[in-house]
N, C-alpha and C. Protein backbone atom coordinates (compact mmCIF):
# COMPACT_ATOMS: atom_id res chain seq x y z
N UNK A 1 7.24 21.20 -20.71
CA UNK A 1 7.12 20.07 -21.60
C UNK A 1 5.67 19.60 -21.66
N UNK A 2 5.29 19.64 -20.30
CA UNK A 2 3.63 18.96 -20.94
C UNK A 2 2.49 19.94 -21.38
N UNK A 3 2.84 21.37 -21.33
CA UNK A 3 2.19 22.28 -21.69
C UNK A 3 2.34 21.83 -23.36
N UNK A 4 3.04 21.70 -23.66
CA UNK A 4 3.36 21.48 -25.30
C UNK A 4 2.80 19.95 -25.81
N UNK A 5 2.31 19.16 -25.50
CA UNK A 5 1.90 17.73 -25.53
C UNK A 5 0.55 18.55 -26.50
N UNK A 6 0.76 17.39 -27.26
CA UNK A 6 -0.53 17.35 -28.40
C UNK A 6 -1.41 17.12 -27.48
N UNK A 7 -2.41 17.54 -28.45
CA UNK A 7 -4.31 16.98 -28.35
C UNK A 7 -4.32 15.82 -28.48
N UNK A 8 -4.10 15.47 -29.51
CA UNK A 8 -4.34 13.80 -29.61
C UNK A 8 -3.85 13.28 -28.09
N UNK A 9 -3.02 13.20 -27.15
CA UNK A 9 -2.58 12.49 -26.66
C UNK A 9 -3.26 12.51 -25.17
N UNK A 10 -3.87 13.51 -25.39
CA UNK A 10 -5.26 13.27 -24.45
C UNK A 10 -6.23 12.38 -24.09
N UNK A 11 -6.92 12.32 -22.86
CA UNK A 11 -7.90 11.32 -22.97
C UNK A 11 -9.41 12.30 -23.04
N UNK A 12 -10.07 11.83 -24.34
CA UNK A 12 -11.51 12.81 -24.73
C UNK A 12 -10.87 14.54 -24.13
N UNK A 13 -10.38 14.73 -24.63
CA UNK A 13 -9.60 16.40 -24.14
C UNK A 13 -9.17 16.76 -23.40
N UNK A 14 -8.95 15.79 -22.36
CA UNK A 14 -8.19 16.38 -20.70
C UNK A 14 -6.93 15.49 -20.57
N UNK A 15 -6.19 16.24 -20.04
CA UNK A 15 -4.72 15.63 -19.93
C UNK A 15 -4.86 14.62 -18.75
N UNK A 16 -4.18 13.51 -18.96
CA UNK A 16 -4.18 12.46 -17.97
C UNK A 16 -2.66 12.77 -16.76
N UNK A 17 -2.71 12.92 -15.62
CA UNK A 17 -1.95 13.03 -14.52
C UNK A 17 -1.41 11.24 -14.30
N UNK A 18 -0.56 11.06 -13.86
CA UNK A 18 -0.43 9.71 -13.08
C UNK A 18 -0.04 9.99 -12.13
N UNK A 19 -0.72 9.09 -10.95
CA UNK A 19 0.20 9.21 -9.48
C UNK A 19 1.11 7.75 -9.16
N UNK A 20 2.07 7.81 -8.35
CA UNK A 20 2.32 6.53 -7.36
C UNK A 20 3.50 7.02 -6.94
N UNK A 21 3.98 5.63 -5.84
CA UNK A 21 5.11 5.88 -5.01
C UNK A 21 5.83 5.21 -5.18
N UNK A 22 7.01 5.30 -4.08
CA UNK A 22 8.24 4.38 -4.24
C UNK A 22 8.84 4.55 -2.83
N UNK A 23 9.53 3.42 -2.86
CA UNK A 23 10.54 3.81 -1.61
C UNK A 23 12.16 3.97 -2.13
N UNK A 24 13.06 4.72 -1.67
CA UNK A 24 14.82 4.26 -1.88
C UNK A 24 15.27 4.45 -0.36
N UNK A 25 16.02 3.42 -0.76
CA UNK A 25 17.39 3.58 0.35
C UNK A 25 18.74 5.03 0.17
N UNK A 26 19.28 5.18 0.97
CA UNK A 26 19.88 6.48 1.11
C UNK A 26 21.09 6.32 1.60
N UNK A 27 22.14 6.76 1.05
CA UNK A 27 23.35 6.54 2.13
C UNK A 27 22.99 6.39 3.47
N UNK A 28 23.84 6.04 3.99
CA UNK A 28 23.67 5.86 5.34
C UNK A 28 25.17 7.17 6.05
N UNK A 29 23.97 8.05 6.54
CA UNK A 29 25.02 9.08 6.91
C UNK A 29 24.29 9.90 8.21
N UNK A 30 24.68 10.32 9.03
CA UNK A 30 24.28 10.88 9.91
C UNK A 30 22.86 11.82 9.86
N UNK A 31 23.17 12.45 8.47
CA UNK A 31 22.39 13.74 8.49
C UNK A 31 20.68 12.92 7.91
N UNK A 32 21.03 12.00 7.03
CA UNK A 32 20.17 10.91 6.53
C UNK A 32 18.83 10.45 7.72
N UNK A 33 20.45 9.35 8.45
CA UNK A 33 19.60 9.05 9.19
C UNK A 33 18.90 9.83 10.67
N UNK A 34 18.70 10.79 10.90
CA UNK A 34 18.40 12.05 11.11
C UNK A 34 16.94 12.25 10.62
N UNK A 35 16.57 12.60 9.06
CA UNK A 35 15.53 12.86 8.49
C UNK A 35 14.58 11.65 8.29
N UNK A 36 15.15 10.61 7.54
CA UNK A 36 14.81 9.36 7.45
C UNK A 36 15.25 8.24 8.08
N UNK A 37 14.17 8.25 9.08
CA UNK A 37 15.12 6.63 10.40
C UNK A 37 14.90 5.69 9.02
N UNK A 38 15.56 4.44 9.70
CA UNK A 38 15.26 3.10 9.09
C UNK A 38 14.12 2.42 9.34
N UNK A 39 13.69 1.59 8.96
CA UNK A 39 12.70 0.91 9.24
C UNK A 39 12.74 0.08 10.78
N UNK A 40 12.06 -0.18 11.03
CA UNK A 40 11.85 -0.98 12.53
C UNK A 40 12.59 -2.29 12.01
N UNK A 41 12.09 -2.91 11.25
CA UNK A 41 12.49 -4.02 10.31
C UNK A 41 14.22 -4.21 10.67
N UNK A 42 14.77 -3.39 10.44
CA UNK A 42 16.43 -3.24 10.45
C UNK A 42 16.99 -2.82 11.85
N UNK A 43 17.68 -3.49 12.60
CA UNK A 43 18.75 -3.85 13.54
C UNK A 43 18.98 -2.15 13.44
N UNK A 44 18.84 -1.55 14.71
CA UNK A 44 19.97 -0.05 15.00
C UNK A 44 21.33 -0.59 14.25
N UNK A 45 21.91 0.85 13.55
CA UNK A 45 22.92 1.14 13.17
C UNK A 45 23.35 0.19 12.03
N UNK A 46 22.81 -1.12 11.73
CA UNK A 46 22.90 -2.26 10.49
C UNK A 46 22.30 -2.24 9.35
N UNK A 47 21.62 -0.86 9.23
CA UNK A 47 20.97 -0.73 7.80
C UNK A 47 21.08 0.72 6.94
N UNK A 48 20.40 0.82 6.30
CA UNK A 48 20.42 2.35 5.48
C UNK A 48 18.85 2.75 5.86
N UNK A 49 19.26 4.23 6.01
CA UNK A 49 17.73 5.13 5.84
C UNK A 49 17.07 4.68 4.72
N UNK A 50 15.36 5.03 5.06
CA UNK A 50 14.69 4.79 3.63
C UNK A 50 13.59 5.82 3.40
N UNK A 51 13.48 6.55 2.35
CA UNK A 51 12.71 7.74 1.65
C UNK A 51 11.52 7.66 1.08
N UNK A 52 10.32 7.80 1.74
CA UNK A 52 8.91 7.82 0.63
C UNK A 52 8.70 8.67 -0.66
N UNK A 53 8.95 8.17 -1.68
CA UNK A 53 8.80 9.06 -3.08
C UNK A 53 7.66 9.10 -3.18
N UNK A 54 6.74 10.14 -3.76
CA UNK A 54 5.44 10.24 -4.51
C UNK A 54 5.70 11.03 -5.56
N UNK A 55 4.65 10.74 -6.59
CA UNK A 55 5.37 11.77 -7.76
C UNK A 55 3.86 11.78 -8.90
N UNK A 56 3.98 13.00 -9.10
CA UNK A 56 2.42 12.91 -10.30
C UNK A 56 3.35 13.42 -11.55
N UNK A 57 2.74 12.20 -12.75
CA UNK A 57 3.55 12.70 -13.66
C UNK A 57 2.14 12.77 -14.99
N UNK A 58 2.93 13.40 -16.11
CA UNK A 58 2.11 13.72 -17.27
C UNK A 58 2.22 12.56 -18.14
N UNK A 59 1.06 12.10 -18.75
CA UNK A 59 1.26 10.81 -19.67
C UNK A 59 1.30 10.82 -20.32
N UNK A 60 1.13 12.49 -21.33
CA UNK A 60 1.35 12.69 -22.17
C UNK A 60 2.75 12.88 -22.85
N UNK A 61 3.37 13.50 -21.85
CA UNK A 61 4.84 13.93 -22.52
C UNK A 61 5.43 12.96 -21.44
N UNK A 62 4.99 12.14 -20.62
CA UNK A 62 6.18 11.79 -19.71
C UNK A 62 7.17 12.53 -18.32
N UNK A 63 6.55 13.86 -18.61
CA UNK A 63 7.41 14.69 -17.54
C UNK A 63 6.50 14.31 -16.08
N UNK A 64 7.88 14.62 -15.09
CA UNK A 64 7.40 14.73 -13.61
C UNK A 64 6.87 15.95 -13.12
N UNK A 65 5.86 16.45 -13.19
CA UNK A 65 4.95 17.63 -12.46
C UNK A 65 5.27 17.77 -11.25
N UNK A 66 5.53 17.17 -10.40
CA UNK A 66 5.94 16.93 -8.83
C UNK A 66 6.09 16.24 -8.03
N UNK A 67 6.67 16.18 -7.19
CA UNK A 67 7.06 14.99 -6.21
C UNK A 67 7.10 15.84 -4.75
N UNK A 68 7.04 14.98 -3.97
CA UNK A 68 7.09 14.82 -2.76
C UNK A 68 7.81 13.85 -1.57
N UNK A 69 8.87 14.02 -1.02
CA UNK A 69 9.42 12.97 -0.35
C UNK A 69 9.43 13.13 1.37
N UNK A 70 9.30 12.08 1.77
CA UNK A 70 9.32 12.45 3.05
C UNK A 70 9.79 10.62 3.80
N UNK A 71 9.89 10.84 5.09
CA UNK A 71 10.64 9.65 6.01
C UNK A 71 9.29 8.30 5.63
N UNK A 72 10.09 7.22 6.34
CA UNK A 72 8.94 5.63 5.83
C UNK A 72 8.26 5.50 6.95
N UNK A 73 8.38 6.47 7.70
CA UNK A 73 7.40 5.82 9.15
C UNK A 73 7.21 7.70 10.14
N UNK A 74 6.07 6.94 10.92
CA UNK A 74 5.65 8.29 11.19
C UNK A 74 4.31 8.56 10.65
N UNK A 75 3.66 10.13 11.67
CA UNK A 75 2.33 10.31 11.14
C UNK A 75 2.89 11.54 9.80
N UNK A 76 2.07 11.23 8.87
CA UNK A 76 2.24 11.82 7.36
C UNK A 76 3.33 11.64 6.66
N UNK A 77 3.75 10.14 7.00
CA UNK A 77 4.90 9.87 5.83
C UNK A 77 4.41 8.83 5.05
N UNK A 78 2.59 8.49 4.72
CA UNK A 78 2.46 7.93 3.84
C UNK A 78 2.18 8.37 2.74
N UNK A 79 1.84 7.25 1.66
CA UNK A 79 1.53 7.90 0.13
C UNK A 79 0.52 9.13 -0.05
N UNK A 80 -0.68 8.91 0.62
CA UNK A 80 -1.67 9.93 0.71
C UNK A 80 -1.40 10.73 1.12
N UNK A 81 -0.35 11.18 2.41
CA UNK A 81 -0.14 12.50 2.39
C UNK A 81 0.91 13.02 1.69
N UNK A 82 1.45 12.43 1.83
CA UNK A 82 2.41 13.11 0.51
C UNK A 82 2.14 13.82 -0.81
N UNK A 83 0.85 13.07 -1.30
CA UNK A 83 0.17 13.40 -2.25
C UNK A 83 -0.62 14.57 -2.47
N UNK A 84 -0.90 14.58 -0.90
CA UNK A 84 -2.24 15.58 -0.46
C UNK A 84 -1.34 16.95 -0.61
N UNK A 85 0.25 16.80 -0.30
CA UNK A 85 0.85 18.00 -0.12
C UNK A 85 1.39 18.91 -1.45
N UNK A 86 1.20 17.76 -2.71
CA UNK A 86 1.10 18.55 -3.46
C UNK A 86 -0.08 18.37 -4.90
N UNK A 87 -1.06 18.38 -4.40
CA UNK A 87 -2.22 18.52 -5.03
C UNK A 87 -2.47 19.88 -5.60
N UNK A 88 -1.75 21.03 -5.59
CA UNK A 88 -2.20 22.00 -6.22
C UNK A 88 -1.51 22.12 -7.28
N UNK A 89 -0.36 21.08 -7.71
CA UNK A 89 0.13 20.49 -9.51
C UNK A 89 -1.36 20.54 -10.24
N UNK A 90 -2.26 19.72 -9.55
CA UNK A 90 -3.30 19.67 -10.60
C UNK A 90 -3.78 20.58 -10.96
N UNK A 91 -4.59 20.88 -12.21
CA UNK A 91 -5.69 22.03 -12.47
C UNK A 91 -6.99 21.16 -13.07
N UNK A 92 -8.22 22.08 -13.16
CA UNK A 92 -9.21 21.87 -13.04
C UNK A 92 -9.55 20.79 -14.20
N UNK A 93 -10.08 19.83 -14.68
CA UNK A 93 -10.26 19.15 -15.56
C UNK A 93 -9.44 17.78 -16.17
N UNK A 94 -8.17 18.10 -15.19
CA UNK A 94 -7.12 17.19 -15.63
C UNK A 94 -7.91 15.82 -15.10
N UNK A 95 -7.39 14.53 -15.17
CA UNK A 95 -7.89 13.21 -14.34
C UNK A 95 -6.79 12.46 -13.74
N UNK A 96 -6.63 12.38 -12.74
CA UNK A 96 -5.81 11.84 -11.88
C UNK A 96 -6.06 9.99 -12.06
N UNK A 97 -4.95 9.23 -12.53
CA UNK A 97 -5.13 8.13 -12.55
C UNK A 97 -3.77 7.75 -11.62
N UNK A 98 -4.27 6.78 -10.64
CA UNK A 98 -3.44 6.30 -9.32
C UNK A 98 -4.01 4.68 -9.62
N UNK A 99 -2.76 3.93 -8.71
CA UNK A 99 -3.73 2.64 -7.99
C UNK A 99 -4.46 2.34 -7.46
N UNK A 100 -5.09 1.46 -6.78
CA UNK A 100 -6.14 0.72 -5.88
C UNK A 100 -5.67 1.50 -4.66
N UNK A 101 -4.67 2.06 -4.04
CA UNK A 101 -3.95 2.74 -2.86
C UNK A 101 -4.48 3.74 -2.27
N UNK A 102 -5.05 4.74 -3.87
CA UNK A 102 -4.99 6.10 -4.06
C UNK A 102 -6.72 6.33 -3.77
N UNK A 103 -7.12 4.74 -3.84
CA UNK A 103 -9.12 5.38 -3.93
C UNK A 103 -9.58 5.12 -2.66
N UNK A 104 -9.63 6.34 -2.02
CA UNK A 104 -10.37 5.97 -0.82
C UNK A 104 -10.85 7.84 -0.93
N UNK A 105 -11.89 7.77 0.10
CA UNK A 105 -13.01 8.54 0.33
C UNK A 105 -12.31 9.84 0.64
N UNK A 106 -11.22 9.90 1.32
CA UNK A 106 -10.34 11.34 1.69
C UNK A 106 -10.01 12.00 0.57
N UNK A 107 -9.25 11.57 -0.31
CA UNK A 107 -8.90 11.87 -1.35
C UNK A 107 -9.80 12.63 -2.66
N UNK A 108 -10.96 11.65 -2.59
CA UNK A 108 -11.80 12.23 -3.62
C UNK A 108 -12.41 13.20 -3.24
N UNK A 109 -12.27 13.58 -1.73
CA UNK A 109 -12.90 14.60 -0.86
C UNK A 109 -12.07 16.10 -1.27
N UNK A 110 -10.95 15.31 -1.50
CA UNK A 110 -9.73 16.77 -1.61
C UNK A 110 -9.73 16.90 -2.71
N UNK A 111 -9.89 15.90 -3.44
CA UNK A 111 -10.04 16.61 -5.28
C UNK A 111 -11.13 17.00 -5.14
N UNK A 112 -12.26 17.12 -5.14
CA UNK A 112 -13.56 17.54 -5.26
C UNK A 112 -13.42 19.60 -4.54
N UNK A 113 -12.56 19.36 -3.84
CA UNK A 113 -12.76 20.71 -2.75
C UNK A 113 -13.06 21.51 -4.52
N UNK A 114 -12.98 23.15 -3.92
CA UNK A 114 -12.91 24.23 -4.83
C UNK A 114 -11.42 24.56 -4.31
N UNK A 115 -10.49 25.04 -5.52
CA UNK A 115 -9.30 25.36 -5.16
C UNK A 115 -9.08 26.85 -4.33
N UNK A 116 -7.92 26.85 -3.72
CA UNK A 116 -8.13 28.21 -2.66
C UNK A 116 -7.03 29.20 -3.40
């Protein structure tokens, strides 16, 4: 779908990416809470698991290019890595537009690399 997105709907000729996240709650089921604990926040056994979404989508057509989910706590269950894990959605020229979240110095480090 976003291979097919007009020109016009470009910004000056390069396709615009969007990033951001989300959190959901999840049944609450063994295997759940297993992958995704609960938050510290929530009483053992009195709450539901909760899931870090990240997702880069096309702004042109609207489609989701990719996502990434992973647990709300823990080392690499935040937005940036999640993100980081699927950075090779992008191709060369596209422009990644994120929030205030997304700009820090690591990041522009990893877009900048040469792709492998």
């Amino acid at each position: 779908m976003a291979q097919h997105t007009p020109d016009a709907w470009y910004w000056q000729g390069r396709p615009v990416r969007l990033v951001d996240g989300t959190t959901v709650t999840l049944p609450d089921t063994q295997a759940n809470q297993e992958a995704y604990p609960q938050p510290s926040s929530q009483q053992p056994g009195l709450g539901f698991p909760q899931c870090r979404l990240v997702g880069i989508h096309c702004l042109g057509s609207g489609a989701i290019l990719n996502a990434a989910l992973g647990p709300c706590k823990g080392k690499g269950s935040d937005e940036q890595s999640l993100l980081r894990s699927i950075l090779d959605t992008l191709e060369s020229g596209d422009i990644l537009l994120g929030d205030a979240f997304y700009a820090t110095y690591f990041l522009l480090c990893a877009l900048q690399a040469p792709s492998v």
